[in-house]
PDB file of N, CA and C in Angstrom:
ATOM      1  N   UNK A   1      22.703  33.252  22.061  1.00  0.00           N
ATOM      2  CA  UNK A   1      23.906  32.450  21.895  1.00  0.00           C
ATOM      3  C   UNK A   1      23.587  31.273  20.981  1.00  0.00           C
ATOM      4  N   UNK A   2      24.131  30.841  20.089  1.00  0.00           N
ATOM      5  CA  UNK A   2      24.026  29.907  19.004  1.00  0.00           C
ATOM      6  C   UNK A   2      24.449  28.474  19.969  1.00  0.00           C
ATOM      7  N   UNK A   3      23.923  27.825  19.112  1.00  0.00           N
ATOM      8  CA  UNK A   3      24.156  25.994  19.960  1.00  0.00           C
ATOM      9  C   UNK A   3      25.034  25.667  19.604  1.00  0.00           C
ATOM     10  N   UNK A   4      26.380  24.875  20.548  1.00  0.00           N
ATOM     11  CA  UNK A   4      27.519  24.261  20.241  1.00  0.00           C
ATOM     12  C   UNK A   4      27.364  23.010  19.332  1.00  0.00           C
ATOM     13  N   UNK A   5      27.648  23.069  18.444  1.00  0.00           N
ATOM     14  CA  UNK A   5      27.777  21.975  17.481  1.00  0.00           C
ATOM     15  C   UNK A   5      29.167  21.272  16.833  1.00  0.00           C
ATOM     16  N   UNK A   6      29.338  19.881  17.820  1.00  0.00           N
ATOM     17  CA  UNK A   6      30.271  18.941  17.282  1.00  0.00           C
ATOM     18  C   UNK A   6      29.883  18.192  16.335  1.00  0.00           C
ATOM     19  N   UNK A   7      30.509  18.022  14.807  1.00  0.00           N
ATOM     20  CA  UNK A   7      30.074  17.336  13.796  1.00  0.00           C
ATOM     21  C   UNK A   7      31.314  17.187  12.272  1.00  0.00           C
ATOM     22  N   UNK A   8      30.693  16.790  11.592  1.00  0.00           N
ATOM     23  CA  UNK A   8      31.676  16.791  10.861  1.00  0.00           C
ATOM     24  C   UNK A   8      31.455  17.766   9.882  1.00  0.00           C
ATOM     25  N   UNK A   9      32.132  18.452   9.475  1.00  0.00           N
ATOM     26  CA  UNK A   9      31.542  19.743   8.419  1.00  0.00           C
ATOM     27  C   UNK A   9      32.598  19.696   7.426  1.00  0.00           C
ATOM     28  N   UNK A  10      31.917  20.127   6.343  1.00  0.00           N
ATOM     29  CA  UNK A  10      32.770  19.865   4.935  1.00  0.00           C
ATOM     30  C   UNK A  10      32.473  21.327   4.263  1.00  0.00           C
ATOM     31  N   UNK A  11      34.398  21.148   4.466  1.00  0.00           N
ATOM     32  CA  UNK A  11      34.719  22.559   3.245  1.00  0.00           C
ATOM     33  C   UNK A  11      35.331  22.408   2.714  1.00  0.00           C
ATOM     34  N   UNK A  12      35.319  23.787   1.499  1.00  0.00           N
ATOM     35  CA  UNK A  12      35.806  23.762   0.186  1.00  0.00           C
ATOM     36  C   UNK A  12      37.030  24.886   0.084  1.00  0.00           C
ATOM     37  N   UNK A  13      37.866  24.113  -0.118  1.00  0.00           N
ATOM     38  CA  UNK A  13      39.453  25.146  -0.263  1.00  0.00           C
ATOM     39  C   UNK A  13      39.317  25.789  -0.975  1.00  0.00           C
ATOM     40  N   UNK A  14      39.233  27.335  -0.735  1.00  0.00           N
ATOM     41  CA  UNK A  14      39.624  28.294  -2.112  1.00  0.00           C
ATOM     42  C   UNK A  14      40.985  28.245  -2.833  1.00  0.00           C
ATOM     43  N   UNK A  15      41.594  27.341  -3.016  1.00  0.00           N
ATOM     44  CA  UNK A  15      42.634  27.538  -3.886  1.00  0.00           C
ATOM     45  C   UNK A  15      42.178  26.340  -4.851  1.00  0.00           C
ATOM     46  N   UNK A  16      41.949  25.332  -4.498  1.00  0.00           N
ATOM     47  CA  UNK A  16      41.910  24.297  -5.661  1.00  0.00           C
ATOM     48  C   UNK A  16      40.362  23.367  -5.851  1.00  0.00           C
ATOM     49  N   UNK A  17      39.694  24.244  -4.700  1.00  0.00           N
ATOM     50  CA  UNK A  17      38.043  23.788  -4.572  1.00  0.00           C
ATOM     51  C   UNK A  17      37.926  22.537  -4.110  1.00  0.00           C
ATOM     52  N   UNK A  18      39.098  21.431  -3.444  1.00  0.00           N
ATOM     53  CA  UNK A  18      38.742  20.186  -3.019  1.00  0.00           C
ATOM     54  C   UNK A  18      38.088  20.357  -2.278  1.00  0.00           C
ATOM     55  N   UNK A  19      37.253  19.449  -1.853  1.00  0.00           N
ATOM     56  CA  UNK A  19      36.467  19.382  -0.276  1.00  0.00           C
ATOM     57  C   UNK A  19      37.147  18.839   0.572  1.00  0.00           C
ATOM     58  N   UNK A  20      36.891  18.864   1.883  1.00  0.00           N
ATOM     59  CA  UNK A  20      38.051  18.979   2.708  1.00  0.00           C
ATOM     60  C   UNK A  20      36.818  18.241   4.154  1.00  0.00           C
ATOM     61  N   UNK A  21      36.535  17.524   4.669  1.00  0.00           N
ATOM     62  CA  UNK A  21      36.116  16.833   6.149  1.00  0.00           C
ATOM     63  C   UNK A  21      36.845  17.044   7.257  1.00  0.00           C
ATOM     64  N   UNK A  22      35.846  17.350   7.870  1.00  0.00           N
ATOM     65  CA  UNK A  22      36.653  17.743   9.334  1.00  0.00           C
ATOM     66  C   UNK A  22      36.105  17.341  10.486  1.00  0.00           C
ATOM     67  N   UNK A  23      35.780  16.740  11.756  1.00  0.00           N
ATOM     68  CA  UNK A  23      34.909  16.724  12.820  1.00  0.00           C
ATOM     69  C   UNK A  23      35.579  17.814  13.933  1.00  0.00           C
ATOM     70  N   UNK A  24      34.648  18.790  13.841  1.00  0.00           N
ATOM     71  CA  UNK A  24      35.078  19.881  14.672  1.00  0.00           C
ATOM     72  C   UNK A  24      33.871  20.606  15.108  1.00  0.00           C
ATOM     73  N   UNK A  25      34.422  21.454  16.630  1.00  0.00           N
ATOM     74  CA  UNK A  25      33.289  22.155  16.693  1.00  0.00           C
ATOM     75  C   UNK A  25      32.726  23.445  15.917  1.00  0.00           C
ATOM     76  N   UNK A  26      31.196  24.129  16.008  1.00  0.00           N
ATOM     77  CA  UNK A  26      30.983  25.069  15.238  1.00  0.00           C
ATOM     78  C   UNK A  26      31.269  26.332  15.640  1.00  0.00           C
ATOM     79  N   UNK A  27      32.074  26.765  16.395  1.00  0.00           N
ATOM     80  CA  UNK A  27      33.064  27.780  16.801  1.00  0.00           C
ATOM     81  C   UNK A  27      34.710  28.264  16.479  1.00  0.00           C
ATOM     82  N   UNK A  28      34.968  26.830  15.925  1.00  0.00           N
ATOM     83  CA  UNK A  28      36.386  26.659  15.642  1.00  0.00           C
ATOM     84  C   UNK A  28      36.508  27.128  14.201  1.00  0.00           C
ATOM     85  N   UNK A  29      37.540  28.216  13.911  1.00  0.00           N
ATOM     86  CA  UNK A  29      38.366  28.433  12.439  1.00  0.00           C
ATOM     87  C   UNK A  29      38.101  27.409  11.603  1.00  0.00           C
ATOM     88  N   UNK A  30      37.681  27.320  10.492  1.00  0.00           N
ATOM     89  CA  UNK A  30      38.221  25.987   9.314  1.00  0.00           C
ATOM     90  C   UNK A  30      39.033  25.933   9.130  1.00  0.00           C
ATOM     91  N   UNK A  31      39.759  24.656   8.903  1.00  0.00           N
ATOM     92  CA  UNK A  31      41.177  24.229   8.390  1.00  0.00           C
ATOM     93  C   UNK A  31      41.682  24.766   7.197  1.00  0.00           C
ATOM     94  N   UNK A  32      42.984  24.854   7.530  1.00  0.00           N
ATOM     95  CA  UNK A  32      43.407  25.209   5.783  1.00  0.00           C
ATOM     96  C   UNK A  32      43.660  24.035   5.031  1.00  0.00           C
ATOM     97  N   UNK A  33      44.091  23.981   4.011  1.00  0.00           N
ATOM     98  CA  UNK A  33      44.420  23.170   2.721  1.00  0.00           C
ATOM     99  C   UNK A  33      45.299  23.757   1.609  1.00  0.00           C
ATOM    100  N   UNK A  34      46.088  23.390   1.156  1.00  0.00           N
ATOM    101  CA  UNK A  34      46.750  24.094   0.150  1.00  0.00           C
ATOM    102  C   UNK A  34      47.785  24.869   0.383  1.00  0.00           C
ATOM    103  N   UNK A  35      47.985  25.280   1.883  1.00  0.00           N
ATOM    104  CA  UNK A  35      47.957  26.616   2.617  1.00  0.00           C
ATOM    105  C   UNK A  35      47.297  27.704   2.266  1.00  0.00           C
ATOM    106  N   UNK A  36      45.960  27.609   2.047  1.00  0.00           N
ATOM    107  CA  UNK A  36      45.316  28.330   1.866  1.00  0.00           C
ATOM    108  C   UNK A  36      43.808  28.382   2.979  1.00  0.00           C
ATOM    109  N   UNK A  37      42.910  29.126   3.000  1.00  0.00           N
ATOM    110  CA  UNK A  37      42.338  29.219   3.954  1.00  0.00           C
ATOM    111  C   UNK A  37      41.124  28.444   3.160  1.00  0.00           C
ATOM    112  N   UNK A  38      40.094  27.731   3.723  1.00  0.00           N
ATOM    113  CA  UNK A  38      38.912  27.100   3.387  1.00  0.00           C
ATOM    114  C   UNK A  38      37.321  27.840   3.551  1.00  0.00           C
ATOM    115  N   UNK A  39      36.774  27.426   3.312  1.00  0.00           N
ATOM    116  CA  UNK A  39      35.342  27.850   3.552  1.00  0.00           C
ATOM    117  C   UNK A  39      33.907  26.844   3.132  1.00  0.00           C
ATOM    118  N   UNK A  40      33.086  27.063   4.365  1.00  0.00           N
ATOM    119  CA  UNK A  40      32.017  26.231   4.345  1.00  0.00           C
ATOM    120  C   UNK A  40      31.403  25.715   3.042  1.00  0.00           C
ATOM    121  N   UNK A  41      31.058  24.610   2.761  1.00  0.00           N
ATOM    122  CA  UNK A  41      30.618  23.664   1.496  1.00  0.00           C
ATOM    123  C   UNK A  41      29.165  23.657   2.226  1.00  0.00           C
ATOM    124  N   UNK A  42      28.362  24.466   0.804  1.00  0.00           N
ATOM    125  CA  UNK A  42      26.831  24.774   1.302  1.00  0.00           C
ATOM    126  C   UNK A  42      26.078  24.074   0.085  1.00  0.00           C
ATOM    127  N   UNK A  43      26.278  22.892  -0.408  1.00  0.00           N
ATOM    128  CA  UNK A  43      25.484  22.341  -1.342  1.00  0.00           C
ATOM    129  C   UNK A  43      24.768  21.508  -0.568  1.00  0.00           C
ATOM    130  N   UNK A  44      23.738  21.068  -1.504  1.00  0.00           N
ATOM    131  CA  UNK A  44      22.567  20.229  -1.156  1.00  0.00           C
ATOM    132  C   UNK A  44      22.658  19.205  -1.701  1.00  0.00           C
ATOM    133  N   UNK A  45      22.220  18.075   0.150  1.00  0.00           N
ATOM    134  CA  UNK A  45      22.618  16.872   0.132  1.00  0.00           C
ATOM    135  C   UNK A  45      21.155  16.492   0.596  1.00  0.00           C
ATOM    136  N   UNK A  46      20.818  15.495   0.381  1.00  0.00           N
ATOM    137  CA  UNK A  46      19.469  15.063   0.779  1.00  0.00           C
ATOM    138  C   UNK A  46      18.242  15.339   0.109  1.00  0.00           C
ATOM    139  N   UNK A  47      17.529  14.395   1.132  1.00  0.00           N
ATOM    140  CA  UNK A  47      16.124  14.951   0.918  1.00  0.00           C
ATOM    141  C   UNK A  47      15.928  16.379   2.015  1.00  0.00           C
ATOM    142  N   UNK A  48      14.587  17.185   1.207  1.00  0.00           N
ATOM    143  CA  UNK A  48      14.101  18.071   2.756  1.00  0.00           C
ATOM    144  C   UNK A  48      13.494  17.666   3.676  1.00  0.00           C
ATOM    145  N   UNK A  49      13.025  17.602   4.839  1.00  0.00           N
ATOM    146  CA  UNK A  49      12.279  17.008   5.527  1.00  0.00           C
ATOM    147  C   UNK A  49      10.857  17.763   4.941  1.00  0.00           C
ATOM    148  N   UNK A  50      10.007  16.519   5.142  1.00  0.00           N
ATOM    149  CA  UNK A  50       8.739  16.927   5.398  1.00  0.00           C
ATOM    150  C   UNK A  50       7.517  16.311   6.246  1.00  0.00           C
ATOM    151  N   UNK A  51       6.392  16.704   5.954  1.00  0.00           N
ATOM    152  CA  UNK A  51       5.324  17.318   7.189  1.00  0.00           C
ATOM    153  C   UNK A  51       4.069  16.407   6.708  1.00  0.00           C
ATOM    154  N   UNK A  52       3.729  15.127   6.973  1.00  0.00           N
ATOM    155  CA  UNK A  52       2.378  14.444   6.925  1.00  0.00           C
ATOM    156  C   UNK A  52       0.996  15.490   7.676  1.00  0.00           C
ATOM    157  N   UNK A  53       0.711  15.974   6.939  1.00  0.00           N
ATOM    158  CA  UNK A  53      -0.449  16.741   7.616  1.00  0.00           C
ATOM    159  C   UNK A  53      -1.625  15.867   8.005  1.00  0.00           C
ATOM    160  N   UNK A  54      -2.618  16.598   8.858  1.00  0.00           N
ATOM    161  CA  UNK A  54      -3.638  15.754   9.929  1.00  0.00           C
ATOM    162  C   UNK A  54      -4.959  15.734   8.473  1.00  0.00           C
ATOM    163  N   UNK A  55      -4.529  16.586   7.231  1.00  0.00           N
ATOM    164  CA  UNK A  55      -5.959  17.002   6.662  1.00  0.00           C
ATOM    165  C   UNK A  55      -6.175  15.293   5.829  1.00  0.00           C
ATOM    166  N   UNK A  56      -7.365  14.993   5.270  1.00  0.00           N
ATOM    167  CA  UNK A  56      -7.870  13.577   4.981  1.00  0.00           C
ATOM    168  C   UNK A  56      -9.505  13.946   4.235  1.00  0.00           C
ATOM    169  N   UNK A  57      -9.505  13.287   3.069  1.00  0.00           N
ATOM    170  CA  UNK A  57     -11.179  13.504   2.734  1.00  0.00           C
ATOM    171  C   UNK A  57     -11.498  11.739   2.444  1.00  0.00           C
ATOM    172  N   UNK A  58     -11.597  10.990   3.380  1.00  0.00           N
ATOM    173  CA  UNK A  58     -11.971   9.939   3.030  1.00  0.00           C
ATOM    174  C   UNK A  58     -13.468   9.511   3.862  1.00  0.00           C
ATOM    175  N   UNK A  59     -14.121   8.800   2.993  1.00  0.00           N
ATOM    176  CA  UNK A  59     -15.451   8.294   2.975  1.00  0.00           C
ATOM    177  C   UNK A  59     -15.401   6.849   3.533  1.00  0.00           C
ATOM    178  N   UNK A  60     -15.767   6.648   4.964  1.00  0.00           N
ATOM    179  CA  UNK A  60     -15.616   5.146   5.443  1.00  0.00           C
ATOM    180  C   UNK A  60     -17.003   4.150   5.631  1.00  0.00           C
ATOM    181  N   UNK A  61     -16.958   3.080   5.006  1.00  0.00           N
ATOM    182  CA  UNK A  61     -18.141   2.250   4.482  1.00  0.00           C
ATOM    183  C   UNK A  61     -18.029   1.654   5.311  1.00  0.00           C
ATOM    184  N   UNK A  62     -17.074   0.923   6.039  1.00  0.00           N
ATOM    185  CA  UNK A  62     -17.002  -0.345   6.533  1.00  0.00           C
ATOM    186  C   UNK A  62     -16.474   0.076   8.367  1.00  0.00           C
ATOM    187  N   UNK A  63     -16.855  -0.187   9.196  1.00  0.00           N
ATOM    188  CA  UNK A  63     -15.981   0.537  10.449  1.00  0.00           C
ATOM    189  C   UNK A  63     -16.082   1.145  10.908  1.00  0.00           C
ATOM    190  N   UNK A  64     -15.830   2.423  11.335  1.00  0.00           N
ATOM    191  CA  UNK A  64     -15.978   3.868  11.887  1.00  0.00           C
ATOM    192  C   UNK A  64     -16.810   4.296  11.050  1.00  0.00           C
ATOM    193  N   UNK A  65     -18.093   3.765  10.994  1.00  0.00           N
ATOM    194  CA  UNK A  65     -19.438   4.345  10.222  1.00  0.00           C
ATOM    195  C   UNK A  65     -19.865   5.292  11.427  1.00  0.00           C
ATOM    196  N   UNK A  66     -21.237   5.882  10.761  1.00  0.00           N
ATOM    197  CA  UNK A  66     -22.335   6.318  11.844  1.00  0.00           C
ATOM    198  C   UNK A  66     -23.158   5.217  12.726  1.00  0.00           C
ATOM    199  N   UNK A  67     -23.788   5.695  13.644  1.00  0.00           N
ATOM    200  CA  UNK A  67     -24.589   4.858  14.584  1.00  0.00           C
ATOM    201  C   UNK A  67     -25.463   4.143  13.728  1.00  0.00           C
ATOM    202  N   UNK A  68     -26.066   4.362  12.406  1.00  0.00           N
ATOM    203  CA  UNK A  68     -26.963   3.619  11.556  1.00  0.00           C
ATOM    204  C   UNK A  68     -26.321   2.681  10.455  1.00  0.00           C
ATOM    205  N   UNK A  69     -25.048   2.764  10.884  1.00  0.00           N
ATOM    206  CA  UNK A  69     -24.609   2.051   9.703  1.00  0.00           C
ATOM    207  C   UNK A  69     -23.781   2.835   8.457  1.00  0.00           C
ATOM    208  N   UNK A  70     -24.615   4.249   8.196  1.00  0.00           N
ATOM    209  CA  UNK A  70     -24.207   4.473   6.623  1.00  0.00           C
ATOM    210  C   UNK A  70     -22.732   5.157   6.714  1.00  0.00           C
ATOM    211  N   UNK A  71     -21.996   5.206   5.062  1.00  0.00           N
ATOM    212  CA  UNK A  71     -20.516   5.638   5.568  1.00  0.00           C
ATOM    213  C   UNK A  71     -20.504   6.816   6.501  1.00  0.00           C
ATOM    214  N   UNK A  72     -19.563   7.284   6.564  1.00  0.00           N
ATOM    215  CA  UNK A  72     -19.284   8.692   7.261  1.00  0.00           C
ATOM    216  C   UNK A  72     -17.914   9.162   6.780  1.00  0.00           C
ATOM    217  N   UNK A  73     -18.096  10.432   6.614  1.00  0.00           N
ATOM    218  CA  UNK A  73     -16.921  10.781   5.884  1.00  0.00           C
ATOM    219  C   UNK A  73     -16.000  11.889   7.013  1.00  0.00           C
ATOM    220  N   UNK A  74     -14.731  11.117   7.004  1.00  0.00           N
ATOM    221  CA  UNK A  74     -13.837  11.635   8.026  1.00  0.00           C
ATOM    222  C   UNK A  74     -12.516  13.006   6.914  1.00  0.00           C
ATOM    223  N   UNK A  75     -12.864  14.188   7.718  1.00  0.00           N
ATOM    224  CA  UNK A  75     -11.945  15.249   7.059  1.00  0.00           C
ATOM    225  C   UNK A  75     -10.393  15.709   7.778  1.00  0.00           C
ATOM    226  N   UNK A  76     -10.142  14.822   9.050  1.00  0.00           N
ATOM    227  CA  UNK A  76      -8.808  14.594   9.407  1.00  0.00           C
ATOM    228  C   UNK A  76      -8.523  13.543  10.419  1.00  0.00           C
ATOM    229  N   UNK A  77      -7.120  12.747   9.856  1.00  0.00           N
ATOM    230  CA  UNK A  77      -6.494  11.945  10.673  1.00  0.00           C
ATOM    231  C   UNK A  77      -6.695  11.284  11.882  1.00  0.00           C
ATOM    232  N   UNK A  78      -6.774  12.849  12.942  1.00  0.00           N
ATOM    233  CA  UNK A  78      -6.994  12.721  14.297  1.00  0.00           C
ATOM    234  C   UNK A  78      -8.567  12.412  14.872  1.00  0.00           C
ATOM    235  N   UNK A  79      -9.436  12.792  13.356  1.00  0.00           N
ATOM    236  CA  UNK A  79     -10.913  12.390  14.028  1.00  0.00           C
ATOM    237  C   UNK A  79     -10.903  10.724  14.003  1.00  0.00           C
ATOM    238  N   UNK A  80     -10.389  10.319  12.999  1.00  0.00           N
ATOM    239  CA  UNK A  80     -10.355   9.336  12.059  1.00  0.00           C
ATOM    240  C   UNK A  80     -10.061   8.360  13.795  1.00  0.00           C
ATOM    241  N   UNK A  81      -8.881   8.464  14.017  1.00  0.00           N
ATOM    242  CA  UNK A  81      -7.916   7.718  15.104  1.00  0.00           C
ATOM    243  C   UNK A  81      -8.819   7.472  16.230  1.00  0.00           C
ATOM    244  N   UNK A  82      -9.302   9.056  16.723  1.00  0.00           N
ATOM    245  CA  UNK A  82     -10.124   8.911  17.641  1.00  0.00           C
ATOM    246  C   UNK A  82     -11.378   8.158  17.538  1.00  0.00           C
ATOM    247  N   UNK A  83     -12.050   8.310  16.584  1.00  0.00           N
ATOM    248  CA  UNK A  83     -13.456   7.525  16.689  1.00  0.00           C
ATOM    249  C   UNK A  83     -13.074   5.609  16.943  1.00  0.00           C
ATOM    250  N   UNK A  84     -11.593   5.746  15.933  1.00  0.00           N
ATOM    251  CA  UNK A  84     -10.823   3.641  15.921  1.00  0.00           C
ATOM    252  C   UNK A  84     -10.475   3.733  17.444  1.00  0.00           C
ATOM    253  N   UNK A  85     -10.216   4.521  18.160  1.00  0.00           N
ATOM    254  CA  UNK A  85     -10.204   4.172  19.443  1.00  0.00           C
ATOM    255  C   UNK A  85     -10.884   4.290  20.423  1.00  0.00           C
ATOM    256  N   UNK A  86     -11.975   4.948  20.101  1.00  0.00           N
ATOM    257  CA  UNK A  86     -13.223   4.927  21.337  1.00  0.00           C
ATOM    258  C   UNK A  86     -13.923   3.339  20.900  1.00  0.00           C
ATOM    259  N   UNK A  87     -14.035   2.416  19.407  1.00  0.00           N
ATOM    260  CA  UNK A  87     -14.288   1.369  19.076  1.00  0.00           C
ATOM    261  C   UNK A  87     -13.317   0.381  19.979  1.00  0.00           C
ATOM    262  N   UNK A  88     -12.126   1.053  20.253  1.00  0.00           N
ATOM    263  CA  UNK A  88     -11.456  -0.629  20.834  1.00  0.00           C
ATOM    264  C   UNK A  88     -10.565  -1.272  19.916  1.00  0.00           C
ATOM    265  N   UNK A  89     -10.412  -0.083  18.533  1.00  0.00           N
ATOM    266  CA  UNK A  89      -9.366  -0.718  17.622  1.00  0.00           C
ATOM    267  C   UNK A  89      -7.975  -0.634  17.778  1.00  0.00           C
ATOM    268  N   UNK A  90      -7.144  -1.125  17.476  1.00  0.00           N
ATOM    269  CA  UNK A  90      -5.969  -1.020  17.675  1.00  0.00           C
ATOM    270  C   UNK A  90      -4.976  -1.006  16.361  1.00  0.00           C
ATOM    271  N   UNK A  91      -4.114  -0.362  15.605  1.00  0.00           N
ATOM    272  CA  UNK A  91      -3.023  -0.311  14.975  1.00  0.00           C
ATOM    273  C   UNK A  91      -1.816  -0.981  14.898  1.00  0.00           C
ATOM    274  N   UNK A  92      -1.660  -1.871  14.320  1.00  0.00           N
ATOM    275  CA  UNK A  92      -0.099  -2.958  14.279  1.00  0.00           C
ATOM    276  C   UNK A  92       0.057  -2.961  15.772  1.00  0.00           C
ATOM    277  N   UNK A  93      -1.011  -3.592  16.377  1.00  0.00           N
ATOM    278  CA  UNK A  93      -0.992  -3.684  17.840  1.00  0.00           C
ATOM    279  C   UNK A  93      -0.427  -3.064  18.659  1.00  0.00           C
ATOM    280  N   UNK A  94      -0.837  -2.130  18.618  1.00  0.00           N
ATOM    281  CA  UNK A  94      -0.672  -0.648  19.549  1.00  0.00           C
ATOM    282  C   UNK A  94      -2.018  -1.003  20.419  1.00  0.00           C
ATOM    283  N   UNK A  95      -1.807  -1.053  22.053  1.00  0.00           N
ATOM    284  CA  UNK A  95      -2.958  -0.311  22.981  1.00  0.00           C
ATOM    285  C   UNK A  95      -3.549   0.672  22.911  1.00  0.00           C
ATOM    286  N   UNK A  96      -4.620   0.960  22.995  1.00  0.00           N
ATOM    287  CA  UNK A  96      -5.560   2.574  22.661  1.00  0.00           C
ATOM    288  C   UNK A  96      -5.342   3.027  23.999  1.00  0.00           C
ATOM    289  N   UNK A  97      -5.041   3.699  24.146  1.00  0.00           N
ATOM    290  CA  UNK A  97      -5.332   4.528  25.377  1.00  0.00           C
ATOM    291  C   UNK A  97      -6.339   5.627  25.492  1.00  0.00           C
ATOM    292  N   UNK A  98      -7.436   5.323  26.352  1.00  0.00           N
ATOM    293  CA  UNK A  98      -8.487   5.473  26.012  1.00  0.00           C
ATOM    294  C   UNK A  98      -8.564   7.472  26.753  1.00  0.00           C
ATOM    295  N   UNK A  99      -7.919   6.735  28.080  1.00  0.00           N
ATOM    296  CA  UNK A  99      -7.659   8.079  29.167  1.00  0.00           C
ATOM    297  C   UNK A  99      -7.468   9.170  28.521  1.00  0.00           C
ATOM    298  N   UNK A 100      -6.473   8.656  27.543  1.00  0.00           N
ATOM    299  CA  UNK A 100      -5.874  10.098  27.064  1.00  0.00           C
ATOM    300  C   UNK A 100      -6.085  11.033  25.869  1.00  0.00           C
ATOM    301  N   UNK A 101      -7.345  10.562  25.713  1.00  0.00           N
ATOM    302  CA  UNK A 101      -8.460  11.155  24.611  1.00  0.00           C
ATOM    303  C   UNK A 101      -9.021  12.237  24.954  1.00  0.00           C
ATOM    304  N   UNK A 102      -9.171  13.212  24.523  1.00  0.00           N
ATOM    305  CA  UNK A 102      -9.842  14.631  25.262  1.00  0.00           C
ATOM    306  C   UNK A 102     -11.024  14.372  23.898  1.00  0.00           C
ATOM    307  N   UNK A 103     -12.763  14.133  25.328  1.00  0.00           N
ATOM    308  CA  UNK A 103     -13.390  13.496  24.355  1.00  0.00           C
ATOM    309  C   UNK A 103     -14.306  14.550  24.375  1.00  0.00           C
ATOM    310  N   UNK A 104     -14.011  15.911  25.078  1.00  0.00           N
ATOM    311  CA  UNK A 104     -14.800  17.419  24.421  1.00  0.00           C
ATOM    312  C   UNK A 104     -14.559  17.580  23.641  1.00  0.00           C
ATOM    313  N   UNK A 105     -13.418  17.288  22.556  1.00  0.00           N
ATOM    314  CA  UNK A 105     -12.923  17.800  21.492  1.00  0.00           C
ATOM    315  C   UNK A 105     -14.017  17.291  20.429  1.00  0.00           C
ATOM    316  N   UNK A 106     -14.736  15.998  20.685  1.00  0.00           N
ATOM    317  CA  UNK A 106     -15.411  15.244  19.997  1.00  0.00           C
ATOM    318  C   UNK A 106     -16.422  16.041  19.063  1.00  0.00           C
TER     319      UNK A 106
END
């Protein structure tokens, strides 16, 4: 069964191509116009969404080094986060929560 969707949906009259706004549900007939019958307006509006991935090749000098000091080079996000929070660092003052680290993953 498809999801009920109340919204506003915009169509395009086949007789004179205006666009036409409506807030209706996504089960209901489209309106006419013109007296003519309408149909869904499928152009592209926006941006697409997209996807910050976890991947990272950065080399850290200063901070989340190794136990000796020298850089260490972190190859994703989530190692990156985890090691700033087993340190006690914190992000635009965010609490670390330390508990909720799964530190087998390590």
């Amino acid at each position: 069964m498809a999801r009920m969707t109340f919204k506003e949906w915009r169509f395009e009259c086949s007789e004179c191509g205006k666009t036409v706004k409506k807030m209706q549900w996504n089960y209901q007939d489209p309106p006419e116009h013109c007296g003519k019958p309408t149909h869904l307006e499928h152009s592209h509006r926006g941006n697409a969404p997209t996807v910050i991935g976890d991947e990272i090749d950065v080399l850290v000098e200063h901070g989340p080094c190794n136990e000796d000091g020298t850089p260490r080079r972190y190859r994703s996000r989530s190692e990156l986060n985890r090691e700033a929070t087993r340190m006690g660092w914190t992000r635009d003052g965010e609490t670390p929560h330390p508990e909720r680290i799964d530190w087998t993953r390590r």
